[in-house]
C-alpha atoms as a PDB file:
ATOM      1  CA  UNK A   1       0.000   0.000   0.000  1.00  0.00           C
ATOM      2  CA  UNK A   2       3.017   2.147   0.552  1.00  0.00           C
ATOM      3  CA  UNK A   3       4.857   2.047  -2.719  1.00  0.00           C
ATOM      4  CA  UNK A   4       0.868   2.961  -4.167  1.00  0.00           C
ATOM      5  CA  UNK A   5       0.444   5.718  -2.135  1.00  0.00           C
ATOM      6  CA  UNK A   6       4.324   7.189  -3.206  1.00  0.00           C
ATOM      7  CA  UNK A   7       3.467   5.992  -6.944  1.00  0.00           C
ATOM      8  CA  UNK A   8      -0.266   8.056  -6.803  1.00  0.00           C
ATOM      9  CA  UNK A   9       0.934  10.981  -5.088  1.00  0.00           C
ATOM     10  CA  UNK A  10       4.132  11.256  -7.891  1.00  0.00           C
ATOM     11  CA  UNK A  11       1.382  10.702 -10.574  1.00  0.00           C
ATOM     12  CA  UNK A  12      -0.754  13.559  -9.187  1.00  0.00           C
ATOM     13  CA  UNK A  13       2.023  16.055  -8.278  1.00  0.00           C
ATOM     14  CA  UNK A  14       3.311  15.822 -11.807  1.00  0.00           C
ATOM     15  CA  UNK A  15       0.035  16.645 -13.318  1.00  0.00           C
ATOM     16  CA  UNK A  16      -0.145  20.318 -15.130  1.00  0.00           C
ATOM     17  CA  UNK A  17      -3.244  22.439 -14.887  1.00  0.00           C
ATOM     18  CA  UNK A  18      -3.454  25.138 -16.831  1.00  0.00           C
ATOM     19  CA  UNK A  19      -5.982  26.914 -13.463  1.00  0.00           C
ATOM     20  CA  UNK A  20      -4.022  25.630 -10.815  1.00  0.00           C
ATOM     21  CA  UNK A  21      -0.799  26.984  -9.035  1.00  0.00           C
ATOM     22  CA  UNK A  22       1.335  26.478  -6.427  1.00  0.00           C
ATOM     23  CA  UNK A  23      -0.862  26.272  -3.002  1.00  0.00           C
ATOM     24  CA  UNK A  24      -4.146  24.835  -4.728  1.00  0.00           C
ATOM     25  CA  UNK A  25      -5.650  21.713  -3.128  1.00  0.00           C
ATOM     26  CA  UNK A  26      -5.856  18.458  -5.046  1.00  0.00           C
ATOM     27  CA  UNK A  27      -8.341  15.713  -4.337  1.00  0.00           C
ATOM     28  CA  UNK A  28      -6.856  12.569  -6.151  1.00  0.00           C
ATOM     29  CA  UNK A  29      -9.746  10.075  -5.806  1.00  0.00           C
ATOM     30  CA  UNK A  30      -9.194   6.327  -7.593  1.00  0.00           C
ATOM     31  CA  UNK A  31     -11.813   3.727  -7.798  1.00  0.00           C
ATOM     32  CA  UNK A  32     -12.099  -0.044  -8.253  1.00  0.00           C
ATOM     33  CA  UNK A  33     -15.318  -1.477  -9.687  1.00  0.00           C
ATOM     34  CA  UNK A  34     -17.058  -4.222  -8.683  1.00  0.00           C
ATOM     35  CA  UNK A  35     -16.653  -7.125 -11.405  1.00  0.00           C
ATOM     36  CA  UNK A  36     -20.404  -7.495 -11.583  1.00  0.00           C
ATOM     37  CA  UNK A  37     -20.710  -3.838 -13.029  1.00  0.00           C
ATOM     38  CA  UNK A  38     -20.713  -3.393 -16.741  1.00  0.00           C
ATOM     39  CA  UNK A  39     -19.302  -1.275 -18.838  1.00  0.00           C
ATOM     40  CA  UNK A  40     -21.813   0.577 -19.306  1.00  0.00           C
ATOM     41  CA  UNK A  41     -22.466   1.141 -15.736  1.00  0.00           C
ATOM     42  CA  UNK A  42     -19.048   2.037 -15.280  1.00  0.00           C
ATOM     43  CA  UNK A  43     -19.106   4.698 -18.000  1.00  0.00           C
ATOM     44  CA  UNK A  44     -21.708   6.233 -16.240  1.00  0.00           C
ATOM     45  CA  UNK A  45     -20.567   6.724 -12.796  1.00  0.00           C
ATOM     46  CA  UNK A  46     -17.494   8.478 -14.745  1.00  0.00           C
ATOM     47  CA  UNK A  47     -20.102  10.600 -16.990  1.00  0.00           C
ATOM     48  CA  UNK A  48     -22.103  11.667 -13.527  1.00  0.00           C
ATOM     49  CA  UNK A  49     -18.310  11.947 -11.639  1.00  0.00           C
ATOM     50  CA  UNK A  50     -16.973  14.022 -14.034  1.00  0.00           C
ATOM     51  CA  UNK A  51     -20.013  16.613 -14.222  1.00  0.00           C
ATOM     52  CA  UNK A  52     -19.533  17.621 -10.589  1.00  0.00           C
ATOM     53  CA  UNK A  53     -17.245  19.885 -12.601  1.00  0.00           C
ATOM     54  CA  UNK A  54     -19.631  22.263 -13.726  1.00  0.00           C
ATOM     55  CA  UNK A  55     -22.077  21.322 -11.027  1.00  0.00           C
ATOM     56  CA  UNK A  56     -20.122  22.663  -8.197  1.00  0.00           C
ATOM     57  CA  UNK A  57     -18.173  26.215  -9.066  1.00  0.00           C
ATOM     58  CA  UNK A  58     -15.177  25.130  -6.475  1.00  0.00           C
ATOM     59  CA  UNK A  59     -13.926  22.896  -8.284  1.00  0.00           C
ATOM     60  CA  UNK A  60     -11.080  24.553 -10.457  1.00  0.00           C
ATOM     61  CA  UNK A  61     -10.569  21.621 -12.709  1.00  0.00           C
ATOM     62  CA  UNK A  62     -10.806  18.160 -12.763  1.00  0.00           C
ATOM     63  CA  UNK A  63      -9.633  15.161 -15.318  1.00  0.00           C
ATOM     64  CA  UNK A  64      -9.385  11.714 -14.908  1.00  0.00           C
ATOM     65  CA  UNK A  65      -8.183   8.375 -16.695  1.00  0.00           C
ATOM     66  CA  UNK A  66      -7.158   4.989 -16.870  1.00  0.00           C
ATOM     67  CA  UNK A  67      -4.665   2.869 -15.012  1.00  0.00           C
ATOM     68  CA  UNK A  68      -1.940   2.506 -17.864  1.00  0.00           C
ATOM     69  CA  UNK A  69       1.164   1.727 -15.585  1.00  0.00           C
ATOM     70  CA  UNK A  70       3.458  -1.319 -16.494  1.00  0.00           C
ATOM     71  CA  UNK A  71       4.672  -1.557 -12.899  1.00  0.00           C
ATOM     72  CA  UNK A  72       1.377  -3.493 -12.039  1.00  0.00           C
ATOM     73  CA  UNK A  73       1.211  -2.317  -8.292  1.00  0.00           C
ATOM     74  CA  UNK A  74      -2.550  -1.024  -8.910  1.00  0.00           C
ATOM     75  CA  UNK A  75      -4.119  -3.566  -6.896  1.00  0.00           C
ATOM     76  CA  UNK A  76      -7.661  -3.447  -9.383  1.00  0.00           C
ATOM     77  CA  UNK A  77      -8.084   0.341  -8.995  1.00  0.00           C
ATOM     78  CA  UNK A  78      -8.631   0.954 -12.978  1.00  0.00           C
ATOM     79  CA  UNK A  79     -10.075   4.807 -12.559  1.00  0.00           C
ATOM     80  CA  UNK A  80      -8.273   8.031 -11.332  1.00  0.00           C
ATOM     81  CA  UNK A  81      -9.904  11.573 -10.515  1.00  0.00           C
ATOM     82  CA  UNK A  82      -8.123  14.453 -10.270  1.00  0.00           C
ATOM     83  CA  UNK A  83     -10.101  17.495  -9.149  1.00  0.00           C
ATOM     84  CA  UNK A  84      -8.355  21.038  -7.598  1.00  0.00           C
ATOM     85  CA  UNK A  85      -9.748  23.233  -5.049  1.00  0.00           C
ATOM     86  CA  UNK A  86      -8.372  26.763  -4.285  1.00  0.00           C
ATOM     87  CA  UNK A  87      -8.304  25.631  -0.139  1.00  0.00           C
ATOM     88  CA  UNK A  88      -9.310  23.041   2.352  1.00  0.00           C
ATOM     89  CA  UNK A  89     -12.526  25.236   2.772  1.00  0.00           C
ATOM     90  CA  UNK A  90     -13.854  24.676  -0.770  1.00  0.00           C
ATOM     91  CA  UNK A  91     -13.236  21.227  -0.449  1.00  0.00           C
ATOM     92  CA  UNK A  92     -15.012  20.619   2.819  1.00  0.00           C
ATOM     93  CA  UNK A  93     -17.679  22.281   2.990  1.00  0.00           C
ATOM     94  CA  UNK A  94     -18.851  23.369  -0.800  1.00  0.00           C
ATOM     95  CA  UNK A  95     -17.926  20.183  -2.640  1.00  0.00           C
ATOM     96  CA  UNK A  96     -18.238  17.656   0.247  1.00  0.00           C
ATOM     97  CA  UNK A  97     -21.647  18.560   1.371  1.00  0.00           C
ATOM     98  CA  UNK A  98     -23.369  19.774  -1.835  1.00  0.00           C
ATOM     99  CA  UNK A  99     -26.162  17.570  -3.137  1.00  0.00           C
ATOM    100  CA  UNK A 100     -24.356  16.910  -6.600  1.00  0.00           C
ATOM    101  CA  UNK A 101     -21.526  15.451  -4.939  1.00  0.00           C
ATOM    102  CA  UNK A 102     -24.328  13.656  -2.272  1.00  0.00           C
ATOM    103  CA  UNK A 103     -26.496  12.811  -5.416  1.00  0.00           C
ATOM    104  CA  UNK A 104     -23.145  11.095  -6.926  1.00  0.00           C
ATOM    105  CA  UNK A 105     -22.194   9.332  -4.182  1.00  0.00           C
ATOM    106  CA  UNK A 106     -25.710   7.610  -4.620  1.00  0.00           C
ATOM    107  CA  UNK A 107     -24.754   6.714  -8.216  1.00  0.00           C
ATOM    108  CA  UNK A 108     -21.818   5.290  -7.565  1.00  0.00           C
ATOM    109  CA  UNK A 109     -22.250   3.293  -4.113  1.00  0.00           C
ATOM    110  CA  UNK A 110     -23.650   0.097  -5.953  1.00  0.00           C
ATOM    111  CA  UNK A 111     -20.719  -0.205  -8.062  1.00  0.00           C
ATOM    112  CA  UNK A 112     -17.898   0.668  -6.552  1.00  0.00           C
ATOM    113  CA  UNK A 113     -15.964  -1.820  -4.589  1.00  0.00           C
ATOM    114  CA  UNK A 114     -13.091  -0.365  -3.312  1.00  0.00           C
ATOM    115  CA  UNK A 115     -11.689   3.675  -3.430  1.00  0.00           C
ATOM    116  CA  UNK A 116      -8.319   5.572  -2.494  1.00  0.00           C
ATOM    117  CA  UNK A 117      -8.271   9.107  -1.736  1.00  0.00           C
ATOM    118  CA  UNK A 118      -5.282  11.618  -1.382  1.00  0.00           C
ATOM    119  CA  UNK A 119      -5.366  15.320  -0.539  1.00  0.00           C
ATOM    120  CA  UNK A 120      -2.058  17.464  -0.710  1.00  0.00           C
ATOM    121  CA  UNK A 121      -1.396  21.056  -1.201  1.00  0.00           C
ATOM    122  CA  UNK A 122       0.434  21.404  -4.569  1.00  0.00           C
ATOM    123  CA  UNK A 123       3.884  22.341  -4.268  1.00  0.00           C
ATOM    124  CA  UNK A 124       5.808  23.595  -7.121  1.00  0.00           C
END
């Protein structure tokens, strides 16, 4: 679980956005799917995930994608979110408690088996 966390938080603190600086927060947020949920299903917990975007005005940007490392440490998580905040405050209590991000919990609870979440301040 170590070497995933180090691998993750390298992954996320390499990421550019062209919003963020120095001092933002990032939420890096990776899922694992149950095997019983289909594609299809899958696709849309991403589609409703990735709308939270313009749902919720904190949130400065956000991306995701697939696992693609060779190094096969991912232990089945397969999806990674990376969303910015301008502070803690934005994060906890605008985008944690507002009902799109409630609502999409919802959505995704019957599918997902597993998730990993890291916060860090960006440092550049």
């Amino acid at each position: 679980m170590k070497k995933l966390f180090i691998a993750l938080f390298m992954l996320a603190s390499n990421f550019s956005f062209s919003q963020s600086k120095s001092g933002d927060l990032r939420h890096v947020v990776i899922f694992k799917f149950k095997e019983t949920s289909s594609k299809a299903s899958v696709d849309s917990v991403v589609n409703a995930f990735m709308s939270l975007a313009k749902k919720i005005p904190v949130v400065k940007s956000m991306e995701w994608g697939l696992n693609d490392s060779p190094e096969n440490f991912h232990q089945g998580f397969t999806h990674c979110f990376v969303l910015t905040f301008a502070n803690k405050k934005d994060r906890d209590e605008v985008y944690q408690k507002h009902p799109a991000h409630m609502e999409f919990q919802q959505i995704l609870k019957p599918h997902m088996e597993k998730v990993f979440v890291v916060d860090y301040m960006a440092q550049k």
